[in-house]
PDB file of N, CA and C in Angstrom:
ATOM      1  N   UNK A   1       0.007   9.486  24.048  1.00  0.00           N
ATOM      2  CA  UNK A   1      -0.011  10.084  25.363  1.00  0.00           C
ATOM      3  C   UNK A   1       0.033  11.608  25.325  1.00  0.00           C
ATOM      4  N   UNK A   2       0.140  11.970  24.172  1.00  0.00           N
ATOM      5  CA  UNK A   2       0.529  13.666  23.973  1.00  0.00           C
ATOM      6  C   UNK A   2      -0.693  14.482  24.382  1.00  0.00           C
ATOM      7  N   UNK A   3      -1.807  13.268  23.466  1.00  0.00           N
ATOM      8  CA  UNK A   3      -3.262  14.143  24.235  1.00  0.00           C
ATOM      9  C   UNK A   3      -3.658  13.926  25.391  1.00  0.00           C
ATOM     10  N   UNK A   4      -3.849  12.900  25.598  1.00  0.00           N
ATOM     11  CA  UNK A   4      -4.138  12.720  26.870  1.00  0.00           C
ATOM     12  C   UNK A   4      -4.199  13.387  28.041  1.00  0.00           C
ATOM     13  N   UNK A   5      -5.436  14.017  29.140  1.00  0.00           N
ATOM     14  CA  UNK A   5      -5.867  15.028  29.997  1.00  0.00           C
ATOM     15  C   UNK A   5      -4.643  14.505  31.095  1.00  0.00           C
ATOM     16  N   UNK A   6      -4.801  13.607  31.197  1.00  0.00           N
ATOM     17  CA  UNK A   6      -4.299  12.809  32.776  1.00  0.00           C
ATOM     18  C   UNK A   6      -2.519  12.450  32.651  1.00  0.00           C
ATOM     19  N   UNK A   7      -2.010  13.141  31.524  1.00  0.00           N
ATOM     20  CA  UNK A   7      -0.210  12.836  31.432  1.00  0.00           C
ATOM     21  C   UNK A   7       0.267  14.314  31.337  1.00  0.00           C
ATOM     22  N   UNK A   8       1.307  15.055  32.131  1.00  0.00           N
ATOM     23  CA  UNK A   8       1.800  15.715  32.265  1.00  0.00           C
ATOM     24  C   UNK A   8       3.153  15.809  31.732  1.00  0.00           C
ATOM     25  N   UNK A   9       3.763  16.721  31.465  1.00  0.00           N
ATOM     26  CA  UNK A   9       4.963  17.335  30.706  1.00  0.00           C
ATOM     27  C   UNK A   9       6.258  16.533  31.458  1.00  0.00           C
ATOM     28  N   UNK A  10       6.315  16.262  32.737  1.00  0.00           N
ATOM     29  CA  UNK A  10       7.432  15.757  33.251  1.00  0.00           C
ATOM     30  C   UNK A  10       7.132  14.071  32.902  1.00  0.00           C
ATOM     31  N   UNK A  11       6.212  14.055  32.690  1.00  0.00           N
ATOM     32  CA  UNK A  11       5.622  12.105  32.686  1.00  0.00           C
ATOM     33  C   UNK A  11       5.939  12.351  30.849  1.00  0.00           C
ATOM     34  N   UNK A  12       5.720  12.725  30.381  1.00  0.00           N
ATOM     35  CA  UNK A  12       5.999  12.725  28.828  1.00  0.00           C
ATOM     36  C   UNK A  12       7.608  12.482  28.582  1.00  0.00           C
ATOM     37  N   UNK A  13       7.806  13.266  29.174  1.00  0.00           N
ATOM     38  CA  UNK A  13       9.344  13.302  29.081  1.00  0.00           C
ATOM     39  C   UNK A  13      10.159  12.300  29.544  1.00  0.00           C
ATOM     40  N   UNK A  14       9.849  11.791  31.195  1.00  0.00           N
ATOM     41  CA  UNK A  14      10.076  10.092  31.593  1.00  0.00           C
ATOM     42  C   UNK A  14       9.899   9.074  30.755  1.00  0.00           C
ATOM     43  N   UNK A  15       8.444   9.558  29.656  1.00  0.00           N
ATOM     44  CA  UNK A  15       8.232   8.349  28.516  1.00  0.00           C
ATOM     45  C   UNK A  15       9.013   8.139  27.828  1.00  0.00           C
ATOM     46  N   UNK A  16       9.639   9.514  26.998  1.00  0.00           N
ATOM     47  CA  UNK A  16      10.626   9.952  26.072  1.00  0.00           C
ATOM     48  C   UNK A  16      12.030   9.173  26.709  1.00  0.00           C
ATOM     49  N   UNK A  17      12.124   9.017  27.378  1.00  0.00           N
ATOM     50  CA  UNK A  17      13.744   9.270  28.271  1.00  0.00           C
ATOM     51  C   UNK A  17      13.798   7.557  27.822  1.00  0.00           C
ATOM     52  N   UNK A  18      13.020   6.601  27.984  1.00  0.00           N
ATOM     53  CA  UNK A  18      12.848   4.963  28.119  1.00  0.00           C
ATOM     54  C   UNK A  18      13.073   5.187  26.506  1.00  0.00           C
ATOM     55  N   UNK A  19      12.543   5.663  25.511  1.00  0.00           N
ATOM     56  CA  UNK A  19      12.816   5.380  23.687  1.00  0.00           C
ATOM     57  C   UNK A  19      11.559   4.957  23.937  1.00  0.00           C
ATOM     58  N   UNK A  20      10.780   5.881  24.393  1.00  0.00           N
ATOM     59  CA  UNK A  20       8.872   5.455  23.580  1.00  0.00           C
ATOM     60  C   UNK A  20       9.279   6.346  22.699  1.00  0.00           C
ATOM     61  N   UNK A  21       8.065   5.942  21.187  1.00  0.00           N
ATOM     62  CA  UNK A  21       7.497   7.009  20.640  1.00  0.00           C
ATOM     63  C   UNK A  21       6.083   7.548  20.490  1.00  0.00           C
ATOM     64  N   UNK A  22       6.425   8.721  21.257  1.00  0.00           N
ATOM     65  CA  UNK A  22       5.141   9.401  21.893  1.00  0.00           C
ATOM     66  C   UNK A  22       4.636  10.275  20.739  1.00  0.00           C
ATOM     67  N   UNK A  23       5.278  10.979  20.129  1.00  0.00           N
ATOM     68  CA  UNK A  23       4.558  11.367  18.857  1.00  0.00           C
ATOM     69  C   UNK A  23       4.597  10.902  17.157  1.00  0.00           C
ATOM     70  N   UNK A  24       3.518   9.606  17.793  1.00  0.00           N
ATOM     71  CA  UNK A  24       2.991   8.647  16.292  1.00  0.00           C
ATOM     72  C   UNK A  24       2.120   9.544  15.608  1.00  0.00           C
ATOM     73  N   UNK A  25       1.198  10.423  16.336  1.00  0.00           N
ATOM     74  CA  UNK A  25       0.370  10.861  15.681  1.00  0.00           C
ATOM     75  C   UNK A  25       0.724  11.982  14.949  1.00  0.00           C
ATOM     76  N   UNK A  26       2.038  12.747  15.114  1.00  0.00           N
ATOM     77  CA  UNK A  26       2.379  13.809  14.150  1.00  0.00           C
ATOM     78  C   UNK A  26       2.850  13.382  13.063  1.00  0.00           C
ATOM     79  N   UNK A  27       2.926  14.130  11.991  1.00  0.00           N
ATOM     80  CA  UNK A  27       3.757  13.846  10.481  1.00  0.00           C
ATOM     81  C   UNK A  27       5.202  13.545  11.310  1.00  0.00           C
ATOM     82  N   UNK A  28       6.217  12.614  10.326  1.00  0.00           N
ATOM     83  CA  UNK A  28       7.437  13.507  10.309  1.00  0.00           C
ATOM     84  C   UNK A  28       8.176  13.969   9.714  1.00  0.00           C
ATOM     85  N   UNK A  29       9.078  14.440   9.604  1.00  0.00           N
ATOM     86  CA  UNK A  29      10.108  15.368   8.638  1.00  0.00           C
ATOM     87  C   UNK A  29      11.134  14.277   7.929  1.00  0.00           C
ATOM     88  N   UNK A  30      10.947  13.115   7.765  1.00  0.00           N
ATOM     89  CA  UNK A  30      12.088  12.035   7.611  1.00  0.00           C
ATOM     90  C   UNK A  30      12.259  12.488   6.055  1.00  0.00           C
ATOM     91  N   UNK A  31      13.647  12.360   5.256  1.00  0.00           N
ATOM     92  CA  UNK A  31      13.924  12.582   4.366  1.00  0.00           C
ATOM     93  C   UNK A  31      13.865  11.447   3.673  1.00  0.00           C
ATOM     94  N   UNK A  32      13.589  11.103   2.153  1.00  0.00           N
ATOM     95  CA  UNK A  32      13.017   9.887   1.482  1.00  0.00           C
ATOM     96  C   UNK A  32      14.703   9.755   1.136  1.00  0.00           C
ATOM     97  N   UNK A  33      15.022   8.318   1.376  1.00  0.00           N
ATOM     98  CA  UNK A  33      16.216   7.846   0.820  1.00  0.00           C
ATOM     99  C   UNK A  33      16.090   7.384  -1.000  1.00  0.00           C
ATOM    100  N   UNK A  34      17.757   7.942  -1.334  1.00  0.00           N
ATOM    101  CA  UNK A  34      17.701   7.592  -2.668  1.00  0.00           C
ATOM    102  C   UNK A  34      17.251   6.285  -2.971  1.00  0.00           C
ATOM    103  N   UNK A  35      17.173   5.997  -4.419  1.00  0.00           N
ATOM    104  CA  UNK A  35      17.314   4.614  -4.492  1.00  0.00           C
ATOM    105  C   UNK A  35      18.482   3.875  -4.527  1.00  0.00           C
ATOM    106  N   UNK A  36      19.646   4.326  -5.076  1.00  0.00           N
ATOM    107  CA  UNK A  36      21.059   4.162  -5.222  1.00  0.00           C
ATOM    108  C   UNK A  36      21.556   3.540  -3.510  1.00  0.00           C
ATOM    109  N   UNK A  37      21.030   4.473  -2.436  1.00  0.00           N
ATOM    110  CA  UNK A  37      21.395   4.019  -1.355  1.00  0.00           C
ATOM    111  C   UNK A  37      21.089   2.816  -1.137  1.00  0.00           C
ATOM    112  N   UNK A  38      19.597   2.580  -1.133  1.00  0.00           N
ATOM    113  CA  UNK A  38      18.594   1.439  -0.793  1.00  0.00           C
ATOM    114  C   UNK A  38      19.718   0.130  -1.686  1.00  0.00           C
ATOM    115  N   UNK A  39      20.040  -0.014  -2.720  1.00  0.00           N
ATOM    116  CA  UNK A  39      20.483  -0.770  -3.375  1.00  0.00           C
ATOM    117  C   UNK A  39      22.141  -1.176  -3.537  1.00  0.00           C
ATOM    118  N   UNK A  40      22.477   0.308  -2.423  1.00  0.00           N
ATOM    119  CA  UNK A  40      23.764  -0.044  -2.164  1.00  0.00           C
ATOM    120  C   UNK A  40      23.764  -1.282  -0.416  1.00  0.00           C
ATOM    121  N   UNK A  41      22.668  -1.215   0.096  1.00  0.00           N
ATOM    122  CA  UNK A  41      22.419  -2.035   1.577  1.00  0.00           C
ATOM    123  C   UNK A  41      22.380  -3.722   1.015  1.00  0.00           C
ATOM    124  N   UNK A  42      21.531  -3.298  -0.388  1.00  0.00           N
ATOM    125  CA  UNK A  42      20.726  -4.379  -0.739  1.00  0.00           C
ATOM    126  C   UNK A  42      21.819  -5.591  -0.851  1.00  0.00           C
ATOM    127  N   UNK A  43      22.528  -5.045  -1.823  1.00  0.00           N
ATOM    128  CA  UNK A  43      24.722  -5.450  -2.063  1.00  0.00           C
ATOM    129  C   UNK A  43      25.195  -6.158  -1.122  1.00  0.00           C
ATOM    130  N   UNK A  44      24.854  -5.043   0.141  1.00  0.00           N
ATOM    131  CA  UNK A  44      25.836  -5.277   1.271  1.00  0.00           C
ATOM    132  C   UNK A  44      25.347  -6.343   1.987  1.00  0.00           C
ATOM    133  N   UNK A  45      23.597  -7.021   1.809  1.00  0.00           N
ATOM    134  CA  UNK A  45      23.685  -7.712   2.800  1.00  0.00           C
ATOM    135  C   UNK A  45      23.453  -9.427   1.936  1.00  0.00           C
ATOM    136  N   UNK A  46      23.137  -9.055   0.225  1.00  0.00           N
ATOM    137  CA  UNK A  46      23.146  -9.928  -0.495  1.00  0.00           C
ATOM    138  C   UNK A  46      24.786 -10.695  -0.380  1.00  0.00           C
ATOM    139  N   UNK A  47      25.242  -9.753  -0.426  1.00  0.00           N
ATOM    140  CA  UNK A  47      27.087 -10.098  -0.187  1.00  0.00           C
ATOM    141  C   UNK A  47      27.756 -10.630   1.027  1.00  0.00           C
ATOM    142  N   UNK A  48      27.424 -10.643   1.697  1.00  0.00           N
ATOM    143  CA  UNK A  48      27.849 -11.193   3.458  1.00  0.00           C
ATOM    144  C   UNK A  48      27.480 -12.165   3.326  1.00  0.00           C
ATOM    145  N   UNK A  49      28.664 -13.099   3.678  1.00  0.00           N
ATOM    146  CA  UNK A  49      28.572 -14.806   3.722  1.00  0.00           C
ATOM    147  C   UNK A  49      27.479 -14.782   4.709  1.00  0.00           C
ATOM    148  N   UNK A  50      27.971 -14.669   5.810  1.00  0.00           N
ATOM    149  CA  UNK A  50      26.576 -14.767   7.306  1.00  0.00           C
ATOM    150  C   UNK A  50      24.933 -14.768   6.489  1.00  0.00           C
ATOM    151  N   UNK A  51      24.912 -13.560   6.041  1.00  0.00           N
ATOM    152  CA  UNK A  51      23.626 -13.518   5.354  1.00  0.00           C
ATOM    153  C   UNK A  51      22.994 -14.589   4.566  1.00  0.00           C
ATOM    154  N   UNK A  52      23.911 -14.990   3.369  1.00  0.00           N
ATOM    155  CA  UNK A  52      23.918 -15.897   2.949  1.00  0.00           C
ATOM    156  C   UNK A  52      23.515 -17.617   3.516  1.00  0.00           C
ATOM    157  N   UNK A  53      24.058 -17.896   4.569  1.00  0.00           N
ATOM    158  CA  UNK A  53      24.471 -18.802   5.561  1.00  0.00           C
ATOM    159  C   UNK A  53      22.410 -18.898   5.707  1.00  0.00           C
ATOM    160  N   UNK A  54      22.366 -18.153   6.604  1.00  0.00           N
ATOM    161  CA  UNK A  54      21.349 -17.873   7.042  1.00  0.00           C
ATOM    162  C   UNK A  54      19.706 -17.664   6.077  1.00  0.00           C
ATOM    163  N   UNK A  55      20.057 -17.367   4.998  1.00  0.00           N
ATOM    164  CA  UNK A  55      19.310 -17.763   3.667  1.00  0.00           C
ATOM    165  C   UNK A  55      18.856 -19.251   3.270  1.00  0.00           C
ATOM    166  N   UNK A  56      20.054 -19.581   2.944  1.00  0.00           N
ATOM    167  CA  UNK A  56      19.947 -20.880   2.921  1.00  0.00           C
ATOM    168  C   UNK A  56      19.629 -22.010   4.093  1.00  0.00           C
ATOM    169  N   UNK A  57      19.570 -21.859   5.567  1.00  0.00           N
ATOM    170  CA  UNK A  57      19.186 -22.278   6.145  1.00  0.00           C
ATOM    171  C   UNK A  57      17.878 -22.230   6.128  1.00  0.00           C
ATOM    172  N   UNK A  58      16.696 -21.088   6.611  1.00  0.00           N
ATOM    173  CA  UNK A  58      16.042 -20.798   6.567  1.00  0.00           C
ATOM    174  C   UNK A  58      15.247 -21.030   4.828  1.00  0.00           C
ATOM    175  N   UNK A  59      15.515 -21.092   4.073  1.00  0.00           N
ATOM    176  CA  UNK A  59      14.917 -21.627   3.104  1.00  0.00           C
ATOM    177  C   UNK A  59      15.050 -23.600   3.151  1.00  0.00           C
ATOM    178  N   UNK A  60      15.880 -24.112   3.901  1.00  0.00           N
ATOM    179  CA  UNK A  60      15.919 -25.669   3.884  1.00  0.00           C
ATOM    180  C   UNK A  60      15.026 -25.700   5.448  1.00  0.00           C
ATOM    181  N   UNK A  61      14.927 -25.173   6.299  1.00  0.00           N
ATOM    182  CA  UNK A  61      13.804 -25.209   7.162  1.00  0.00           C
ATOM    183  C   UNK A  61      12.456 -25.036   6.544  1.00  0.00           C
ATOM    184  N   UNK A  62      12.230 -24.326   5.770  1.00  0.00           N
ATOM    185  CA  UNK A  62      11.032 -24.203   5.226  1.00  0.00           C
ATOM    186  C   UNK A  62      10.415 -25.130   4.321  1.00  0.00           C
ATOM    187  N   UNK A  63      11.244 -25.524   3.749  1.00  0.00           N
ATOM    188  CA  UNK A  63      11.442 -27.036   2.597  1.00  0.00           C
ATOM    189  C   UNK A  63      10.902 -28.202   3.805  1.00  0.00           C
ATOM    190  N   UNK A  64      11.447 -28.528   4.344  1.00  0.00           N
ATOM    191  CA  UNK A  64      11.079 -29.242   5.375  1.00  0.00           C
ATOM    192  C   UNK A  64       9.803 -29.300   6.273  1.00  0.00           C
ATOM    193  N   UNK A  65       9.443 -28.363   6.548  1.00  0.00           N
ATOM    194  CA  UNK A  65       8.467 -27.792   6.897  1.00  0.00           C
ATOM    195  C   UNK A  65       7.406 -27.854   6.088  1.00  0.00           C
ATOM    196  N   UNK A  66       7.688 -27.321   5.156  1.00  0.00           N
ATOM    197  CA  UNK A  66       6.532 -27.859   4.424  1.00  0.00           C
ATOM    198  C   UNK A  66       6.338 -29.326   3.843  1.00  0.00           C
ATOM    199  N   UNK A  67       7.287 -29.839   3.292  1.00  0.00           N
ATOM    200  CA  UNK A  67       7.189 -31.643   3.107  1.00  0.00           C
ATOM    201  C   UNK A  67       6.359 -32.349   4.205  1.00  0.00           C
ATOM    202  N   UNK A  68       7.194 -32.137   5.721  1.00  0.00           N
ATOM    203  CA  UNK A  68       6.216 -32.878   6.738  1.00  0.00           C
ATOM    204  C   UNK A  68       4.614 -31.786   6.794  1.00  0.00           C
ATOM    205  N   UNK A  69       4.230 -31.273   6.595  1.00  0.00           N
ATOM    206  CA  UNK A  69       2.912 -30.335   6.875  1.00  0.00           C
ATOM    207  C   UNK A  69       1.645 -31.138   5.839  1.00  0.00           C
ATOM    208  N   UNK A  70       2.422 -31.490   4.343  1.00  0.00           N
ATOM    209  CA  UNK A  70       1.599 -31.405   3.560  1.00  0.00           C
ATOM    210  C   UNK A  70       1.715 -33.188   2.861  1.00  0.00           C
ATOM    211  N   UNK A  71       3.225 -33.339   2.382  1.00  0.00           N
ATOM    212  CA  UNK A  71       3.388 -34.572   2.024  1.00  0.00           C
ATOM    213  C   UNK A  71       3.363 -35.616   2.558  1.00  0.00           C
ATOM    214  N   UNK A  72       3.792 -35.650   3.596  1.00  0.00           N
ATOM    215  CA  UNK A  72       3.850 -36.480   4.728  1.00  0.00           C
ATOM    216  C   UNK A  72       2.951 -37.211   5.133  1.00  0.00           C
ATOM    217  N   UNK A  73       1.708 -36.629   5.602  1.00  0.00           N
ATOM    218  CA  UNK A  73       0.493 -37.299   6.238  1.00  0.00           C
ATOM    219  C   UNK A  73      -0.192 -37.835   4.873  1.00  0.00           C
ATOM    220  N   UNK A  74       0.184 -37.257   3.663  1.00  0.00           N
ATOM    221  CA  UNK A  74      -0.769 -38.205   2.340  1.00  0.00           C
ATOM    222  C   UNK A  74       0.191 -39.147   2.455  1.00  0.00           C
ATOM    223  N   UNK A  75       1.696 -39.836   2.283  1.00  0.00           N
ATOM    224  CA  UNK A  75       2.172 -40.719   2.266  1.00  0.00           C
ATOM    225  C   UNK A  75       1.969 -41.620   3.165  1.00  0.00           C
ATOM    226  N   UNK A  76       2.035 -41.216   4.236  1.00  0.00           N
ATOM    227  CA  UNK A  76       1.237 -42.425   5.391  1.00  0.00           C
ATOM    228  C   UNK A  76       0.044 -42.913   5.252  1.00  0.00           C
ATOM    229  N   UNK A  77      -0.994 -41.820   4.634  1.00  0.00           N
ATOM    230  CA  UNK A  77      -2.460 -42.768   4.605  1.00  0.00           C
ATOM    231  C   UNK A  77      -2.071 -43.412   3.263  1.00  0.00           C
ATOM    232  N   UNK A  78      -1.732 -43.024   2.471  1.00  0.00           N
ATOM    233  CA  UNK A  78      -1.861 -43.810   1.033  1.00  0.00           C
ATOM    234  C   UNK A  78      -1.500 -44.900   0.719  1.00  0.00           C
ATOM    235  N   UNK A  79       0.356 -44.898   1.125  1.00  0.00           N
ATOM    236  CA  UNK A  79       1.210 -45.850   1.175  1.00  0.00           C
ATOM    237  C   UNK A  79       1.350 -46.875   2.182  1.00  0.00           C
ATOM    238  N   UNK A  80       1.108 -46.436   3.862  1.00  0.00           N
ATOM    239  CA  UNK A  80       1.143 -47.065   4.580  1.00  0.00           C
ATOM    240  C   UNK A  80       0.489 -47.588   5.269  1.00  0.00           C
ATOM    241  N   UNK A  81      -1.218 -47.080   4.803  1.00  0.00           N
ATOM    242  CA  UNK A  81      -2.339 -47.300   5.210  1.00  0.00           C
ATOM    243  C   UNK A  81      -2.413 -46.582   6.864  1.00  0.00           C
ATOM    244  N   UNK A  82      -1.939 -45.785   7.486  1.00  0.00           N
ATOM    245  CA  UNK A  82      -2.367 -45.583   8.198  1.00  0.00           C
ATOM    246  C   UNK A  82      -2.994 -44.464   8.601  1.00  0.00           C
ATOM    247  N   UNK A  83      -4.107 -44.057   9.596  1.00  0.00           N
ATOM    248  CA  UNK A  83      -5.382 -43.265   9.494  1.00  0.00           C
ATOM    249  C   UNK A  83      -4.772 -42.279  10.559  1.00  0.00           C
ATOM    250  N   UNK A  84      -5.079 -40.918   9.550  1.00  0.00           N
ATOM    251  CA  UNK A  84      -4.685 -39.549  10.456  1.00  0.00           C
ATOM    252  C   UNK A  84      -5.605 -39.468  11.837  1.00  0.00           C
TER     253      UNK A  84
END
């Protein structure tokens, strides 16, 4: 919206005010995080039961998910004779 002929300085700023981000198209100045940091999060969220919890759920949903998607319908035609 920054270029744009038809948006004005007070309408930019109304955008701003909601948490748009109106300037995608500039660089920005963000500072590159260590790696030490990155791997201190990594810890923190490998380490949290919740996290954990939620790992393992989501990996036995997926297990599942895939068994009925793929195994499933060959065991019925094969074994049980019946037609997809």
């Amino acid at each position: 919206p920054n270029n744009h002929p038809g948006v004005n300085q007070k309408e930019l700023d109304y955008i701003a005010e909601g948490g748009a981000l109106i300037n995608m198209d500039q660089k920005s100045s963000a500072q590159k995080v260590p790696f030490s940091v990155k791997m201190g999060q990594i810890k923190q969220l490998i380490g949290s039961r919740m996290m954990i919890g939620i790992y393992i759920g989501q990996y036995c949903i997926n297990a599942l998910t895939y068994f009925f998607i793929t195994w499933f319908p060959v065991y019925l035609v094969q074994a049980r004779g019946m037609s997809i």
